[in-house]
Protein backbone atom coordinates (compact mmCIF):
# COMPACT_ATOMS: atom_id res chain seq x y z
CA UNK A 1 19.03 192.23 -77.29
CA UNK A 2 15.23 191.10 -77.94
CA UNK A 3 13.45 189.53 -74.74
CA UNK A 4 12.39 185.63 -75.16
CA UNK A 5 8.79 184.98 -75.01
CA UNK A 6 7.48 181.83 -73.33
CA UNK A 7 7.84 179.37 -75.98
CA UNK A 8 11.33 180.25 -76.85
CA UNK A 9 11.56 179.36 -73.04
CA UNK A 10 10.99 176.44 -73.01
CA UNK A 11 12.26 175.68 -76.28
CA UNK A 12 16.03 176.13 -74.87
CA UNK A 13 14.62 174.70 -71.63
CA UNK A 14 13.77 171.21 -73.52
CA UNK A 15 17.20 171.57 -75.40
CA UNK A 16 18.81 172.26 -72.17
CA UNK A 17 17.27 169.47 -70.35
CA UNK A 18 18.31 166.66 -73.04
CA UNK A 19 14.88 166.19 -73.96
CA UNK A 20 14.63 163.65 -76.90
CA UNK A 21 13.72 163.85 -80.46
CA UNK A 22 10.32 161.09 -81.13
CA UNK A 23 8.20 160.08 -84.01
CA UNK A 24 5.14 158.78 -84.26
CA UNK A 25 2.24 157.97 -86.03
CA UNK A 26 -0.51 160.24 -85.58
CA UNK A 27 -3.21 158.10 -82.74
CA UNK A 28 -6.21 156.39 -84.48
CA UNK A 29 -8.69 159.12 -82.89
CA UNK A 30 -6.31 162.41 -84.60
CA UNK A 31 -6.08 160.89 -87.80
CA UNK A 32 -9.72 160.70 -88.11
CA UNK A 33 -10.01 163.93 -87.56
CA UNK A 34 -9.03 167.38 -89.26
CA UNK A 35 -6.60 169.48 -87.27
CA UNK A 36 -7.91 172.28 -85.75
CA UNK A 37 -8.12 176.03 -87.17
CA UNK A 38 -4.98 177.63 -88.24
CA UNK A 39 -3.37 180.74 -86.46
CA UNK A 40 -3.48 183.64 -89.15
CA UNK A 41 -0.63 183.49 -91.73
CA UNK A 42 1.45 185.23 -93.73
CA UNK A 43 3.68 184.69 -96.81
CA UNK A 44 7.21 185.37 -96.03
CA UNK A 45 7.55 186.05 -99.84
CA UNK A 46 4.91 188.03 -100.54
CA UNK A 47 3.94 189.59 -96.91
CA UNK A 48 -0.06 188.64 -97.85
CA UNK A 49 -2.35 186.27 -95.93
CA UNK A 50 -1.99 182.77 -96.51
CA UNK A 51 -3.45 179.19 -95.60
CA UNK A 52 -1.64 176.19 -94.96
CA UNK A 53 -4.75 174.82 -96.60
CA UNK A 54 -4.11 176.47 -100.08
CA UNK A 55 -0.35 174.64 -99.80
CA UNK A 56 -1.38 171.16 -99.18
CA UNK A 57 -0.96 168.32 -101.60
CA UNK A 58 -1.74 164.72 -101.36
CA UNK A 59 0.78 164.54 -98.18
CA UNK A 60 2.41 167.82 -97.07
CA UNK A 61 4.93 167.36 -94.07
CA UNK A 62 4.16 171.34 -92.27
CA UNK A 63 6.93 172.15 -89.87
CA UNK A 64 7.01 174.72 -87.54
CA UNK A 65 9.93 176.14 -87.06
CA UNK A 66 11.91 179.67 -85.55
CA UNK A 67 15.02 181.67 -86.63
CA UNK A 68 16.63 180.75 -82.94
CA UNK A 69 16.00 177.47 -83.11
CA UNK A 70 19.31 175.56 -83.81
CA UNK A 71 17.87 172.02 -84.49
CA UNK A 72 15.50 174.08 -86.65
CA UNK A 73 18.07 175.23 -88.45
CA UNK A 74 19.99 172.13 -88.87
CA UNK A 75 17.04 170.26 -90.64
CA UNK A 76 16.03 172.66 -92.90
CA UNK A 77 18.34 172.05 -96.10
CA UNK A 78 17.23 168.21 -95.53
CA UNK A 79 13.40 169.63 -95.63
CA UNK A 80 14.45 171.80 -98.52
CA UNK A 81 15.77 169.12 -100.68
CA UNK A 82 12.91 166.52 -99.70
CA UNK A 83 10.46 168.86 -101.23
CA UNK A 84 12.70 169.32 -103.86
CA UNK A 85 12.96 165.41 -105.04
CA UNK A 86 9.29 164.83 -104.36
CA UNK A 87 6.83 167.61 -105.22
CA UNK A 88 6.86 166.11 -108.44
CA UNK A 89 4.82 162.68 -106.68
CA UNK A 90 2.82 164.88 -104.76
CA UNK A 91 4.72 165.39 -101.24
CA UNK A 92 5.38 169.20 -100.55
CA UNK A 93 6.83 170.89 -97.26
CA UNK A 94 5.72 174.05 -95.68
CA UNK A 95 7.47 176.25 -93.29
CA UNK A 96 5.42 177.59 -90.42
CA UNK A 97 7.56 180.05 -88.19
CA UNK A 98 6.85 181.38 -84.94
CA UNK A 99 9.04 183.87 -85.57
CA UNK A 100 8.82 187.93 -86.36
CA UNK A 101 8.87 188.90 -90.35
CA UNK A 102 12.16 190.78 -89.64
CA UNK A 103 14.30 187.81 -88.03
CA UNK A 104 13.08 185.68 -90.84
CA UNK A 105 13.92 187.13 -93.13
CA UNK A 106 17.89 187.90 -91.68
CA UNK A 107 17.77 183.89 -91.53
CA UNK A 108 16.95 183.25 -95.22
CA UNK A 109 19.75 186.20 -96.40
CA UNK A 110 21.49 183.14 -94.48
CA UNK A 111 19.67 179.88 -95.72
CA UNK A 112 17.43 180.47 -98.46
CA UNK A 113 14.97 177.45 -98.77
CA UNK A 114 12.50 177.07 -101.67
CA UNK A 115 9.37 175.30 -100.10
CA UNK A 116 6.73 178.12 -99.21
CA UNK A 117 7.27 179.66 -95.70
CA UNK A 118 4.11 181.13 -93.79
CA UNK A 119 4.57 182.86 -90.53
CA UNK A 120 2.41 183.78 -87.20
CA UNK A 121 2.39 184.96 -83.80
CA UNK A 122 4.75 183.20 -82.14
CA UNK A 123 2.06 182.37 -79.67
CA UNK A 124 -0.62 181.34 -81.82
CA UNK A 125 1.79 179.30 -83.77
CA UNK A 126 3.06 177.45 -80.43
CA UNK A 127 -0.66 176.98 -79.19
CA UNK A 128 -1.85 176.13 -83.09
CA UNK A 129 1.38 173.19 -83.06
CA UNK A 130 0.22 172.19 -79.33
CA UNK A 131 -3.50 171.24 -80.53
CA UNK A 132 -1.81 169.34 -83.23
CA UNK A 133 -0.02 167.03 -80.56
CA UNK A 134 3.12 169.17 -79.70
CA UNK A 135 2.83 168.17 -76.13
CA UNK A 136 6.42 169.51 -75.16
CA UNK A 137 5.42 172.76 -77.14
CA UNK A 138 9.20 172.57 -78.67
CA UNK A 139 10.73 173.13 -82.17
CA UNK A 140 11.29 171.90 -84.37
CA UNK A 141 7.93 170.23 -84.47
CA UNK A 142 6.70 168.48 -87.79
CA UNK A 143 3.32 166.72 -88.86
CA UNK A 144 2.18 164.91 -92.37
CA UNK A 145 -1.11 165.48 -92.96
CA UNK A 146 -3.05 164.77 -95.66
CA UNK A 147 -5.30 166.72 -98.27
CA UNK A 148 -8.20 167.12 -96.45
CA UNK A 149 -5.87 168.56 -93.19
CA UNK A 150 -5.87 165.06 -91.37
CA UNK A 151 -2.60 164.56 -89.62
CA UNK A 152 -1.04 161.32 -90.73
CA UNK A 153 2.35 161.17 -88.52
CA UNK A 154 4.35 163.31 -86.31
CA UNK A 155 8.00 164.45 -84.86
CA UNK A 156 8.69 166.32 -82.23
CA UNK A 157 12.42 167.61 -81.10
CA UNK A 158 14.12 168.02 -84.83
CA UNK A 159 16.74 165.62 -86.26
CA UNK A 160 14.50 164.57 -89.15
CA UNK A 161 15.95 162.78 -91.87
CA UNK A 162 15.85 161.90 -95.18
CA UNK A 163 15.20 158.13 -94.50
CA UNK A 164 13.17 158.52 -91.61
CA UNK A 165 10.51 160.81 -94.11
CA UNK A 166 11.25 158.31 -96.39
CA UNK A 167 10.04 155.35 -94.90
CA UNK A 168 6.63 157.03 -94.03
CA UNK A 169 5.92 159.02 -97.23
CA UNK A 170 7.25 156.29 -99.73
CA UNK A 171 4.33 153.82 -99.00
CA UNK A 172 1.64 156.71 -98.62
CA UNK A 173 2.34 158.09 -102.05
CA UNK A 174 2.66 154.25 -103.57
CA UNK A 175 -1.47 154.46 -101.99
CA UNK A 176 -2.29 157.30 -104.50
CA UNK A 177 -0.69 155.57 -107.32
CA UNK A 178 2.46 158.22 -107.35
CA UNK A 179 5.62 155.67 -108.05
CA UNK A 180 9.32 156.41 -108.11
């Protein structure tokens, strides 16, 4: 049996505890701004370096996820078929894991998804989705940012949905001129 590092900790600590799912816009002051420098990433497909920068589109929704994480796993095929319906408009997802290369992979034997997956260190991950506003430093944590890196939104504590994605892409894209 593996050991859990910290953020796994508290991870089952915030499931444990009932903490609650929230959404919310990203404040005035972090939506002005870039978010800061990504951890160094991997393609799960490929095993080369990657950038989340190199994935973005006009509104990319990047959620970090892990293989242990249960709500993780439960929003995922939603996530999957988002990106799916609407990469065609502009809106892509991308994976982040803090997660090792070896249990990722066991998970998408399991659950294949087709947006890209990246992967980290676990820690730099966790501190990388912290300086993007993860306060609780849970999974699943989610942000939509926008070309430049800007984060436009954010969810913290998994059960996204389809309509809830919905209601804050649909207008965003209808900005850049990408209808229905």
């Amino acid at each position: 049996m593996r050991s859990m590092k910290l953020p796994e900790v508290l991870a089952v600590v915030l499931a444990l505890t009932g903490a609650t799912a929230s959404a919310q816009p990203a404040p005035s002051h972090a939506a002005a701004a870039p978010a800061s420098v990504e951890p160094p990433l991997t393609d799960v497909t490929t095993g080369k370096t990657a950038t989340l920068a190199s994935r973005r589109t006009k509104l990319t929704l990047v959620n970090v996820w892990a293989s242990w994480c249960q709500p993780c796993r439960e929003e995922m095929p939603e996530l999957d078929r988002l990106h799916r319906e609407l990469s065609a408009r502009g809106f892509s997802v991308v994976g982040v894991a803090a997660d090792e290369a070896t249990e990722i992979q066991a998970f998408l034997a399991r659950l294949p998804v087709r947006y890209p997956l990246l992967a980290g260190d676990p820690d730099a991950v966790f501190a990388w989705s912290e300086s993007l506003g993860n306060r609780a430093v849970g999974l699943p944590y989610s942000v939509l940012m926008d070309p430049t890196g800007r984060v436009l939104w954010r969810k913290s504590g998994g059960r996204l949905t389809r309509d809830e994605v919905l209601r804050t892409v649909e207008p965003l894209l209808e900005k850049t001129g990408e209808k229905r």
